[in-house]
Every structure is written in C-alpha cells, then in structure tokens.
PDB file of N, CA and C in Angstrom:
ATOM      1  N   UNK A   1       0.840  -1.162   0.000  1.00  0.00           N
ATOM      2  CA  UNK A   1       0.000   0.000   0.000  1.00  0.00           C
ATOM      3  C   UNK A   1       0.885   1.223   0.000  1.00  0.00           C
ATOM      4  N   UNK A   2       0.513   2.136  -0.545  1.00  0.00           N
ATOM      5  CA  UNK A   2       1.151   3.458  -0.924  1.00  0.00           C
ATOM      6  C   UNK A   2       1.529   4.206   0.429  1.00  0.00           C
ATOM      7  N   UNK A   3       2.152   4.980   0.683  1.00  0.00           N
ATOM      8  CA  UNK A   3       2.627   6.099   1.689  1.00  0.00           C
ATOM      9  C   UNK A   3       1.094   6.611   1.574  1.00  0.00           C
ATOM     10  N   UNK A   4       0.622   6.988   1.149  1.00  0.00           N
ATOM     11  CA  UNK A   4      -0.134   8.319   1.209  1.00  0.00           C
ATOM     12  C   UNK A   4      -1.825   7.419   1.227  1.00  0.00           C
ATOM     13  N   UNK A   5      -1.854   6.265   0.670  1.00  0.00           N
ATOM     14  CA  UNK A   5      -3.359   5.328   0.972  1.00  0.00           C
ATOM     15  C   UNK A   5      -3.828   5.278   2.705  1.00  0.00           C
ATOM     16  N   UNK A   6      -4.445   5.686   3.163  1.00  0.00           N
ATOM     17  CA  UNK A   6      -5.017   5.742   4.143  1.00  0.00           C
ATOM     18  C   UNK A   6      -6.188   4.078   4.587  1.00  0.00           C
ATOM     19  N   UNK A   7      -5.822   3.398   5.193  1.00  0.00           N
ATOM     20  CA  UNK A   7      -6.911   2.404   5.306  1.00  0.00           C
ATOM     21  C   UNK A   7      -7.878   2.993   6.286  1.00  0.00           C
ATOM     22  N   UNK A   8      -9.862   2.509   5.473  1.00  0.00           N
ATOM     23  CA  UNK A   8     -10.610   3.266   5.844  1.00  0.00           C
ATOM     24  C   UNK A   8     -11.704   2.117   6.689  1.00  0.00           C
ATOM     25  N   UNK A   9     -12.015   2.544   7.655  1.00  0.00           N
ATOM     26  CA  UNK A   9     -12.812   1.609   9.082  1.00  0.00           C
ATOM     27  C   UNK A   9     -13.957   1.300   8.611  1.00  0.00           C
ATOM     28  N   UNK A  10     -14.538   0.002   8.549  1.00  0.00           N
ATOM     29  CA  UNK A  10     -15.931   0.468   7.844  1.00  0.00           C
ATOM     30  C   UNK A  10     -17.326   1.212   8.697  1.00  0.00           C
ATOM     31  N   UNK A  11     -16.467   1.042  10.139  1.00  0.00           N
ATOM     32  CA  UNK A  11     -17.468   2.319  10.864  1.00  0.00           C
ATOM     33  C   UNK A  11     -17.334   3.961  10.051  1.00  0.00           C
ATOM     34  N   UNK A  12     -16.640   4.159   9.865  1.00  0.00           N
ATOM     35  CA  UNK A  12     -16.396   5.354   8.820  1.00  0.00           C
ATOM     36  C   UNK A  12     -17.444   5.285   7.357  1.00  0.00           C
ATOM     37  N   UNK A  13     -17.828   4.306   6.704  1.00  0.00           N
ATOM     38  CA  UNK A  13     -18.399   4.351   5.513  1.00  0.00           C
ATOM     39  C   UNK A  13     -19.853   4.608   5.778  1.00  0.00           C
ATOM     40  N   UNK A  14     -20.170   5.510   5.067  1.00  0.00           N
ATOM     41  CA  UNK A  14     -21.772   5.481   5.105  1.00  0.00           C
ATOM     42  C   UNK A  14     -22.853   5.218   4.074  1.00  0.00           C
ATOM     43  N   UNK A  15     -23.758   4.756   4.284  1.00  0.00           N
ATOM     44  CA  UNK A  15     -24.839   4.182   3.219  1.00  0.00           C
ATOM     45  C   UNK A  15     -26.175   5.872   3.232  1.00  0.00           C
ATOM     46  N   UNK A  16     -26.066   6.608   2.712  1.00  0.00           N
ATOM     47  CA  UNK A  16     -27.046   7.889   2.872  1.00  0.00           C
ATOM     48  C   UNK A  16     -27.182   8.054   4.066  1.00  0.00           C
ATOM     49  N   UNK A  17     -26.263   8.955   4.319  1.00  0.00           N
ATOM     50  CA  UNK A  17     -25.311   9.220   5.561  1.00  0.00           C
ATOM     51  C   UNK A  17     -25.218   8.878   7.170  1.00  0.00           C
ATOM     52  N   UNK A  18     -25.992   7.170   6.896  1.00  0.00           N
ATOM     53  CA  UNK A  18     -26.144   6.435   7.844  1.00  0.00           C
ATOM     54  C   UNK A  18     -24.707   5.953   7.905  1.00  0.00           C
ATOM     55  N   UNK A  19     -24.483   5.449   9.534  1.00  0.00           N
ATOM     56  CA  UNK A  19     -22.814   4.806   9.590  1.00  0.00           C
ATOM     57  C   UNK A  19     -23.114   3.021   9.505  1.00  0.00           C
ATOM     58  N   UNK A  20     -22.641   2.530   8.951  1.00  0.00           N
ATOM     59  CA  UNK A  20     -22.398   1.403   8.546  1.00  0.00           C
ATOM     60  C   UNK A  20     -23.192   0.277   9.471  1.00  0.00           C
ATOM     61  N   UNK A  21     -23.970  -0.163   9.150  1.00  0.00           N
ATOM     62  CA  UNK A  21     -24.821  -1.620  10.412  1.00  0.00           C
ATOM     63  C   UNK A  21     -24.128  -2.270  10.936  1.00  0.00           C
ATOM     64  N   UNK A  22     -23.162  -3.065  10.107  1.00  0.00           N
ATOM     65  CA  UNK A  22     -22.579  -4.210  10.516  1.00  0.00           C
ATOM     66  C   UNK A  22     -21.681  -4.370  11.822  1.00  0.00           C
ATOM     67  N   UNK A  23     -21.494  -3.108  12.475  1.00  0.00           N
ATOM     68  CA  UNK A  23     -20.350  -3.522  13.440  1.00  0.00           C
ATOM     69  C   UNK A  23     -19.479  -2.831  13.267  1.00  0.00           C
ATOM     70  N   UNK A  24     -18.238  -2.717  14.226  1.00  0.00           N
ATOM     71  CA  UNK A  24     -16.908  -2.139  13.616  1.00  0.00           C
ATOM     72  C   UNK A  24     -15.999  -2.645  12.849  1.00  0.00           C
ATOM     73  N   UNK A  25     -16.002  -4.174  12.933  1.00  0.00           N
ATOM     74  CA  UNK A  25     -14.906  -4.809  12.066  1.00  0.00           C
ATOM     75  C   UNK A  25     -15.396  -5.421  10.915  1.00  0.00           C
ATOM     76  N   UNK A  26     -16.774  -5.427  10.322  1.00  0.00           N
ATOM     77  CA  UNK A  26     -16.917  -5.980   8.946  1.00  0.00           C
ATOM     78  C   UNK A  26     -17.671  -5.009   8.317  1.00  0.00           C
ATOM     79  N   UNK A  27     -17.478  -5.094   6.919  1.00  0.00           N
ATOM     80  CA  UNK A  27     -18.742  -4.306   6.513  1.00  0.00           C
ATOM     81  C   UNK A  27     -19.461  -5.493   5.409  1.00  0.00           C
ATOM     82  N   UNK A  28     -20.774  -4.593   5.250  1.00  0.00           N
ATOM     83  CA  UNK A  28     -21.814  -5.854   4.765  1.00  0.00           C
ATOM     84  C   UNK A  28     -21.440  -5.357   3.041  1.00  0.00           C
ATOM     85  N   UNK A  29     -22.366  -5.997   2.672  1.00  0.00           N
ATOM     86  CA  UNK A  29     -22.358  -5.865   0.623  1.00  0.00           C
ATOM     87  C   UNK A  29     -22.757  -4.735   0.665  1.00  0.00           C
ATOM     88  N   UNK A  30     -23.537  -3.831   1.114  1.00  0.00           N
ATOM     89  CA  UNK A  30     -24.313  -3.083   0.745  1.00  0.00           C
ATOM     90  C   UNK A  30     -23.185  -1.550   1.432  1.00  0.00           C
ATOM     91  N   UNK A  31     -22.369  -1.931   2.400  1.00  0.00           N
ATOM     92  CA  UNK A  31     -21.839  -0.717   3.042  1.00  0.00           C
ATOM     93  C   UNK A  31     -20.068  -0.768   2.163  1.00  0.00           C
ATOM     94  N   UNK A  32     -19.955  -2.130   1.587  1.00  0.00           N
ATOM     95  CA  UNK A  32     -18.791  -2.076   0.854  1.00  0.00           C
ATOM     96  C   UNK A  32     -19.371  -1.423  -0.425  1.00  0.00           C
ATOM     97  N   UNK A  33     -19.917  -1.859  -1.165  1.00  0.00           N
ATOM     98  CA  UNK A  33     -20.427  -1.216  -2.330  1.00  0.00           C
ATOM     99  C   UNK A  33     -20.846   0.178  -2.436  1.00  0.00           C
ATOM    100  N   UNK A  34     -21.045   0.569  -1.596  1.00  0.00           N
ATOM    101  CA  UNK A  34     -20.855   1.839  -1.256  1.00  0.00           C
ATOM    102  C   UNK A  34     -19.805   2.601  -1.422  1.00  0.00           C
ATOM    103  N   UNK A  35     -18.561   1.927  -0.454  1.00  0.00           N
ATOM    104  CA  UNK A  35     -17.822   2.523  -0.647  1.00  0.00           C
ATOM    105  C   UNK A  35     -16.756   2.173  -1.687  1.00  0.00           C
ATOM    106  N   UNK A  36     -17.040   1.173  -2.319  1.00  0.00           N
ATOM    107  CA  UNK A  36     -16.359   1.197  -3.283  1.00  0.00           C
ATOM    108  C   UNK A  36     -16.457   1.427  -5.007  1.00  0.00           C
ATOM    109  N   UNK A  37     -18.160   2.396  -4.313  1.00  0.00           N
ATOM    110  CA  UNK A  37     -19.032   2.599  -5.483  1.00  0.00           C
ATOM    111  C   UNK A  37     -19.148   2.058  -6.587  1.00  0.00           C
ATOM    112  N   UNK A  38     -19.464   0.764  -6.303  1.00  0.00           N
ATOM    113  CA  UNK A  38     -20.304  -0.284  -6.965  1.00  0.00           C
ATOM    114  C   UNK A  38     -21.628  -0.960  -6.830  1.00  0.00           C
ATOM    115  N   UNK A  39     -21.817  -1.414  -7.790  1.00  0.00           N
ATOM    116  CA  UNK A  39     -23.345  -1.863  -7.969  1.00  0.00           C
ATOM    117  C   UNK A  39     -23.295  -3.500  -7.159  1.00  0.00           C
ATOM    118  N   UNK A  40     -23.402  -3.753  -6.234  1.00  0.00           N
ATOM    119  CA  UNK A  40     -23.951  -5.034  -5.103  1.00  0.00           C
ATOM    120  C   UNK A  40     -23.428  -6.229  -6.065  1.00  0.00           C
ATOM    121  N   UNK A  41     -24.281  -6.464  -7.462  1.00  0.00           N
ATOM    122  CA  UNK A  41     -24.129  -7.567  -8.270  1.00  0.00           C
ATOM    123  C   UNK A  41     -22.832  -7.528  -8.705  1.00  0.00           C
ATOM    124  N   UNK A  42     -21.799  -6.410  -8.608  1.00  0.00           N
ATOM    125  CA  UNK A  42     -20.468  -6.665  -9.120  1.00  0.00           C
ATOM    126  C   UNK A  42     -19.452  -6.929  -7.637  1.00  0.00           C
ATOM    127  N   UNK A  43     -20.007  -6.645  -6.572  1.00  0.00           N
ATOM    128  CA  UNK A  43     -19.299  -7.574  -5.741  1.00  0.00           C
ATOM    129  C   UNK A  43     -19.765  -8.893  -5.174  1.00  0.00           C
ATOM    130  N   UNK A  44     -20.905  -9.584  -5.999  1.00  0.00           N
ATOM    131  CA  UNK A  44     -20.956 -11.231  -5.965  1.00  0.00           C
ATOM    132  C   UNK A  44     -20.201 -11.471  -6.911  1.00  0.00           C
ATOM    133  N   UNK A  45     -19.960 -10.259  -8.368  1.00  0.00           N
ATOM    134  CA  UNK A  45     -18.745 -11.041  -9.071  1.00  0.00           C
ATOM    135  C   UNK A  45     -17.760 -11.480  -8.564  1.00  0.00           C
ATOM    136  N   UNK A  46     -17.231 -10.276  -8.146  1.00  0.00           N
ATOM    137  CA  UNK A  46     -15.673 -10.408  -7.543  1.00  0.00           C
ATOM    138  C   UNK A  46     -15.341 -11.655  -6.918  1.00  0.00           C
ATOM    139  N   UNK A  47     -16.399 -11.977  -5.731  1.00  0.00           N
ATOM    140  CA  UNK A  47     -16.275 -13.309  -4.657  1.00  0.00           C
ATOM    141  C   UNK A  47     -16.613 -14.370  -5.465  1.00  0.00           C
ATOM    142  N   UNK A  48     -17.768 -14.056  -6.742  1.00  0.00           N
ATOM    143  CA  UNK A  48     -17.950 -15.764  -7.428  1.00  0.00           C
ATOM    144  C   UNK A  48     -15.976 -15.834  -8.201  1.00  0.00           C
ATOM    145  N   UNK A  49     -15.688 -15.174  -8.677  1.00  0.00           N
ATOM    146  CA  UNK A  49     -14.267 -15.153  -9.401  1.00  0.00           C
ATOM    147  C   UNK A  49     -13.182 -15.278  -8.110  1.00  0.00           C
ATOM    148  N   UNK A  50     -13.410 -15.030  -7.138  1.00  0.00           N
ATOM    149  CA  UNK A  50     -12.637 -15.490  -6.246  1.00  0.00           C
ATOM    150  C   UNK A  50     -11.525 -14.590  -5.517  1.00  0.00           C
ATOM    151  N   UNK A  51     -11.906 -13.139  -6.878  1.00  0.00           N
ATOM    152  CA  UNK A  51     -11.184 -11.775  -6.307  1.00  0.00           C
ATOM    153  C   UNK A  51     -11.113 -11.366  -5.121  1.00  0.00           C
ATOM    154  N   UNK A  52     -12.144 -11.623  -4.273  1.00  0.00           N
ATOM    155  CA  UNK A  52     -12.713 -10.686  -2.957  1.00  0.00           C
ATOM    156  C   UNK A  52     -12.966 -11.846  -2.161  1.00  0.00           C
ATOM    157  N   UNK A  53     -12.518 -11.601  -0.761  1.00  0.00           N
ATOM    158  CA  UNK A  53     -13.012 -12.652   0.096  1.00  0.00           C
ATOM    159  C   UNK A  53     -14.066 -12.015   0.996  1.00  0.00           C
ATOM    160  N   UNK A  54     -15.435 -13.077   1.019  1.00  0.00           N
ATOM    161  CA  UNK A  54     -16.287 -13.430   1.745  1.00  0.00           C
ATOM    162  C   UNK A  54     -16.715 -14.229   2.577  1.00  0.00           C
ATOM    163  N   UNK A  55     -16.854 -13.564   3.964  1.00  0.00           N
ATOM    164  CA  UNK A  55     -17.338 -14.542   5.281  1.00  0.00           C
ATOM    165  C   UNK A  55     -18.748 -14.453   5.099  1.00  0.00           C
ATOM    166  N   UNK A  56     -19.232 -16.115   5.162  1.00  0.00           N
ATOM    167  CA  UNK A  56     -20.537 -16.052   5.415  1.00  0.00           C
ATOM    168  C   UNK A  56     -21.488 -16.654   6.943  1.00  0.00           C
ATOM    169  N   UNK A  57     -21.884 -15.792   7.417  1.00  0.00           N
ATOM    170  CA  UNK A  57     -22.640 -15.995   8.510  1.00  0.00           C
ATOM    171  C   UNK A  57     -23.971 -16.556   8.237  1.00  0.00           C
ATOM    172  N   UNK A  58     -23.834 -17.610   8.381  1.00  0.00           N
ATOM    173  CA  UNK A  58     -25.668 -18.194   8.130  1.00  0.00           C
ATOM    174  C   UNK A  58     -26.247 -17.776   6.598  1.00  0.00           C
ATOM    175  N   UNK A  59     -26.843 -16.970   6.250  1.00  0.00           N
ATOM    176  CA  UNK A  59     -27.553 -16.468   5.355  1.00  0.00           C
ATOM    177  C   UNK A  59     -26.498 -14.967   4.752  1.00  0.00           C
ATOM    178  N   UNK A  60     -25.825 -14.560   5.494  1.00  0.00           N
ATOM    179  CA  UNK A  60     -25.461 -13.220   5.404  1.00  0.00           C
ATOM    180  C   UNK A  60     -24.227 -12.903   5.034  1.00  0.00           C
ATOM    181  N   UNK A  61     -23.870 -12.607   4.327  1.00  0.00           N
ATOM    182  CA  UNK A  61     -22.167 -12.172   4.080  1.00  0.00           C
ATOM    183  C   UNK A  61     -21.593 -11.082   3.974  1.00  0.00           C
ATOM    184  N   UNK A  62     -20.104 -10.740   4.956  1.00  0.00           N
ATOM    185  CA  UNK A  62     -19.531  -9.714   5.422  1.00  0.00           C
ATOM    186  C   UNK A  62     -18.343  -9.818   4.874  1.00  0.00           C
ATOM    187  N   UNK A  63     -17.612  -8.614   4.851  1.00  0.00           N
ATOM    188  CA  UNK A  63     -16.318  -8.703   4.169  1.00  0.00           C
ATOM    189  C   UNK A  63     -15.366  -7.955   5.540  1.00  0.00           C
ATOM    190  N   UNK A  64     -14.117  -8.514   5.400  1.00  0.00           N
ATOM    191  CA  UNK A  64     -13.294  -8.026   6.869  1.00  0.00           C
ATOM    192  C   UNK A  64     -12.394  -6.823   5.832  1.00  0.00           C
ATOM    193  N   UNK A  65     -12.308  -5.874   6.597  1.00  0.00           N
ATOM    194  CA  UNK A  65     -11.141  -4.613   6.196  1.00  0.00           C
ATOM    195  C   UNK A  65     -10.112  -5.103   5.131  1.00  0.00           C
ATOM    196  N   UNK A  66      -9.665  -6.164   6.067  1.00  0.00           N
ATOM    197  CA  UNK A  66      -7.898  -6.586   5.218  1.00  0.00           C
ATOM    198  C   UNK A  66      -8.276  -7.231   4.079  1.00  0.00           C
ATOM    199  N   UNK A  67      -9.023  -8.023   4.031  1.00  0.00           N
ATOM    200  CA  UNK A  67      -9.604  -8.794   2.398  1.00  0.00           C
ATOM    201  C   UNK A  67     -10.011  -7.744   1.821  1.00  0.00           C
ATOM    202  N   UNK A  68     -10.444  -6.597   2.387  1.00  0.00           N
ATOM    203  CA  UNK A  68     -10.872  -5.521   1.012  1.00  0.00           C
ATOM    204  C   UNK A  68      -9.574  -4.754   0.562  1.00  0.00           C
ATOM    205  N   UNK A  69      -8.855  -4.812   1.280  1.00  0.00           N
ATOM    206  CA  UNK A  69      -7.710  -3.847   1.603  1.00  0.00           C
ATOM    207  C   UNK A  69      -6.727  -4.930   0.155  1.00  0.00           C
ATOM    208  N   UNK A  70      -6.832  -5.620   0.453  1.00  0.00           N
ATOM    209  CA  UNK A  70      -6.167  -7.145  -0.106  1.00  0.00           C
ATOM    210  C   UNK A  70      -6.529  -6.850  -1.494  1.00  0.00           C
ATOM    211  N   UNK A  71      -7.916  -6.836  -2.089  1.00  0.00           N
ATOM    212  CA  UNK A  71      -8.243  -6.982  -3.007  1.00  0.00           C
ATOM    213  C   UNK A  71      -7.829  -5.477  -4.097  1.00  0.00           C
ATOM    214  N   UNK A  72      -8.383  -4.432  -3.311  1.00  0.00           N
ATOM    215  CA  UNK A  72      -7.807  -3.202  -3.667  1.00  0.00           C
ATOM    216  C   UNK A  72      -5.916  -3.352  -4.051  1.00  0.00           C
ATOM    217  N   UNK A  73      -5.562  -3.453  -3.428  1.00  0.00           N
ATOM    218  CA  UNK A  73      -3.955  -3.378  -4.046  1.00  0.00           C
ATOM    219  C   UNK A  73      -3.787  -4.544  -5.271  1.00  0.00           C
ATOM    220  N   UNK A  74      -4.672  -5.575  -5.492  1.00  0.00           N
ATOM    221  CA  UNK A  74      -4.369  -6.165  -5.972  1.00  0.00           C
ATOM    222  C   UNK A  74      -5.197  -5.993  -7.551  1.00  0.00           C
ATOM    223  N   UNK A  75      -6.159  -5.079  -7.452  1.00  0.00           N
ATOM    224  CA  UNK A  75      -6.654  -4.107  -8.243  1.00  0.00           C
ATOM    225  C   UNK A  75      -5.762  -3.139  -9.334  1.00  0.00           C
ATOM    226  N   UNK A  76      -4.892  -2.423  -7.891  1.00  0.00           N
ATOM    227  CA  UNK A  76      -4.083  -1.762  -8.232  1.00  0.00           C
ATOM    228  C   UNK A  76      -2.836  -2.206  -9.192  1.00  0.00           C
ATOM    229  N   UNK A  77      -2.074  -3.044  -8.623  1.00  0.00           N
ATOM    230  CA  UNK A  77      -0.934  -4.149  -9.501  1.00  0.00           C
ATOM    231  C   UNK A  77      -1.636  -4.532 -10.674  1.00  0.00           C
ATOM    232  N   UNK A  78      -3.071  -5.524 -10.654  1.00  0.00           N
ATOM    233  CA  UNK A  78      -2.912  -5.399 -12.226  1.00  0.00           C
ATOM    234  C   UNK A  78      -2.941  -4.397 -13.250  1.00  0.00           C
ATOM    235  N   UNK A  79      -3.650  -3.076 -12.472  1.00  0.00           N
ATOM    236  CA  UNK A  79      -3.865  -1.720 -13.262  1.00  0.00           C
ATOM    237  C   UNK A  79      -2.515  -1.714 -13.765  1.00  0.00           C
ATOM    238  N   UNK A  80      -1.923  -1.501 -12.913  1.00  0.00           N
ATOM    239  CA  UNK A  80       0.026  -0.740 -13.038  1.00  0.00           C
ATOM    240  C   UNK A  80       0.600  -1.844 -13.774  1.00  0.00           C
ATOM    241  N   UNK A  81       0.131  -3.398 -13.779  1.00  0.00           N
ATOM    242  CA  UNK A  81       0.975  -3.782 -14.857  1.00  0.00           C
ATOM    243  C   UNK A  81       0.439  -4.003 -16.238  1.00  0.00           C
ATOM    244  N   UNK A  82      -1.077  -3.708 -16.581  1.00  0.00           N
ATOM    245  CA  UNK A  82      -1.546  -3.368 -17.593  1.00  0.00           C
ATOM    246  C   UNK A  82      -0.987  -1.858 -18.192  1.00  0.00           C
ATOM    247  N   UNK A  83      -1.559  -0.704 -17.563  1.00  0.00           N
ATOM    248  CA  UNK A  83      -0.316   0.706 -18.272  1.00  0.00           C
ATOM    249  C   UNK A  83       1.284  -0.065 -18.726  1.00  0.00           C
ATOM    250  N   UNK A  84       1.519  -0.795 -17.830  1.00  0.00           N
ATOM    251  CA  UNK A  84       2.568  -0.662 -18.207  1.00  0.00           C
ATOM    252  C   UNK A  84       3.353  -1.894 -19.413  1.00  0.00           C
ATOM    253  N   UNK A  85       2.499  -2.623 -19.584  1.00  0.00           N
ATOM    254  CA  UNK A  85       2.485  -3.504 -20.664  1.00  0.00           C
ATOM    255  C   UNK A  85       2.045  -2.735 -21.844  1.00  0.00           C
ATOM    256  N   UNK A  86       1.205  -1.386 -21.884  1.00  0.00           N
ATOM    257  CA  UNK A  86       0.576  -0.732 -23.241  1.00  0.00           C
ATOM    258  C   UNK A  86       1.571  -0.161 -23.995  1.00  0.00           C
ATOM    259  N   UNK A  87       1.981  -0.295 -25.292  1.00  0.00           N
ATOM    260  CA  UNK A  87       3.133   0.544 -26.225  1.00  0.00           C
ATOM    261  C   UNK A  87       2.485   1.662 -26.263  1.00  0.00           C
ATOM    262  N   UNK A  88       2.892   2.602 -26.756  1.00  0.00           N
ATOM    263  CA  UNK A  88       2.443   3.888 -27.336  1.00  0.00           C
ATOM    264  C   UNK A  88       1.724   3.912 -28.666  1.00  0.00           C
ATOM    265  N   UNK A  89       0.712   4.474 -28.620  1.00  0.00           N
ATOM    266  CA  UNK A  89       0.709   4.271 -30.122  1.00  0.00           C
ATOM    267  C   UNK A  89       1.397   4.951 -31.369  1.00  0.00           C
ATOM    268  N   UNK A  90       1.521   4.301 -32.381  1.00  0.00           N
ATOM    269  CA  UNK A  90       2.236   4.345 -33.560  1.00  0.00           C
ATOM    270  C   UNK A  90       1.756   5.628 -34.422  1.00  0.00           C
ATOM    271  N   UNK A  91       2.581   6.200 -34.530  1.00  0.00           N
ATOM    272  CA  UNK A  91       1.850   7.529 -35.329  1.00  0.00           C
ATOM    273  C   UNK A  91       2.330   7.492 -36.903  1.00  0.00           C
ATOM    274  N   UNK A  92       2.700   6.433 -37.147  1.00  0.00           N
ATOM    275  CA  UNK A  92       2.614   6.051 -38.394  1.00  0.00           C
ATOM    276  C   UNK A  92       1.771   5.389 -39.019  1.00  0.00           C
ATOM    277  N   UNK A  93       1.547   6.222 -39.971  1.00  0.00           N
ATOM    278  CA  UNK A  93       0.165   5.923 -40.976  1.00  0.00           C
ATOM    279  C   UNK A  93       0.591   4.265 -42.052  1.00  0.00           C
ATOM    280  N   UNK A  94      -0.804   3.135 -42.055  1.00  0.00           N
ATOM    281  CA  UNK A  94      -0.390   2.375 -42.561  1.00  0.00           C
ATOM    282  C   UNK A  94      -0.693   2.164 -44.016  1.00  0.00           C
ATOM    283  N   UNK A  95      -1.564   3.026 -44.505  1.00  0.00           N
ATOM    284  CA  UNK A  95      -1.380   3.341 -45.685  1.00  0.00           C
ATOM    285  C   UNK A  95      -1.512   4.424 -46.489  1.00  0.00           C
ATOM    286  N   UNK A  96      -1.227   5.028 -47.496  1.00  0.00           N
ATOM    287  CA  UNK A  96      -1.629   6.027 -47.979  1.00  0.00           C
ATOM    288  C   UNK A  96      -2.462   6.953 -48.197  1.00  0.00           C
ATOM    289  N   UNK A  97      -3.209   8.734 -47.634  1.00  0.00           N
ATOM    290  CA  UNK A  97      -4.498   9.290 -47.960  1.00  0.00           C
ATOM    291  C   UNK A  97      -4.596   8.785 -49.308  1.00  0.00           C
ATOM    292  N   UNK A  98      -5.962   8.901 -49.603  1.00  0.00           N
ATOM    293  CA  UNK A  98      -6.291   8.950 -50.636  1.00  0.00           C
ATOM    294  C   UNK A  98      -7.178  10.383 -51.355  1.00  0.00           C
ATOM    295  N   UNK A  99      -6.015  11.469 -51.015  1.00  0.00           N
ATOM    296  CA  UNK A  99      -6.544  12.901 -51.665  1.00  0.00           C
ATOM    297  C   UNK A  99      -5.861  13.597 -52.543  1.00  0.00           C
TER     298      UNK A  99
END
C-alpha cells in the first residue's frame, strides 16, 4: 500500500449518511459497495471469481477490512501492470491518404 493510501474503518463508511450496520470490524455488501461505489451484483462477481473474500454468517455475508484492503492493491498491480504492458501508439500511418 502506498505512503499516502489511508486504510478506511468500515465504521467510517456510510450508506445515505447512515454509519455502517454491521459492526466495527466488517462491513456488509451493501456498506462495501458503497464505498467502493459499486453496484452489489459486481461484488458477488468479484467473490464468485474469487477476487474478494467473503465470510458467510448463516444467510449473510460480510467482508473483513484486510480482504478488502487485499483486493484493492491487488486491483491496483494489475492496473500498473496493464499501463505498463501498453506501447504507445504508432503515429505512423499504414497506408496512404487517398486525396
């Protein structure tokens, strides 16, 4: 994690400017998606793909800080090694105007 990334409590996150249900140490789908401003159905992606880890309590599933924290940097690395796999593009023309 960066110097300057701040890890954020999910008592800190709010759902319309309610503070988070779940407790101090997990946050639910609905208080992560929030804050990671996403749509709910793209973090069952993440956990069906295996990106994101999910605890499930009975019926209910919570995500702990460090697995989000986890997943985020690991977000990050593939970002940074995608830029950095991209060439520049070619500003050479591959064939002739035709004017």
């Amino acid at each position: 994690m960066s110097a300057s990334a701040r890890q954020v409590r999910p008592s800190e996150v709010t759902d319309r400017g309610a503070p988070a249900p779940s407790g101090d140490d997990l946050y639910t789908k609905k208080s992560l998606a929030a804050f990671l401003k996403l749509h709910p159905a793209t973090i069952d992606r993440h956990v069906a793909a295996g990106r994101l880890r999910a605890l499930r309590i009975g019926t209910q599933v919570r995500f702990r800080p460090e697995d989000v924290n986890a997943f985020l940097e690991e977000c990050v690395r593939e970002h940074d090694e995608e830029v950095a796999g991209r060439r520049r593009p070619s500003t050479h023309r591959r064939h002739k105007p035709r004017w």
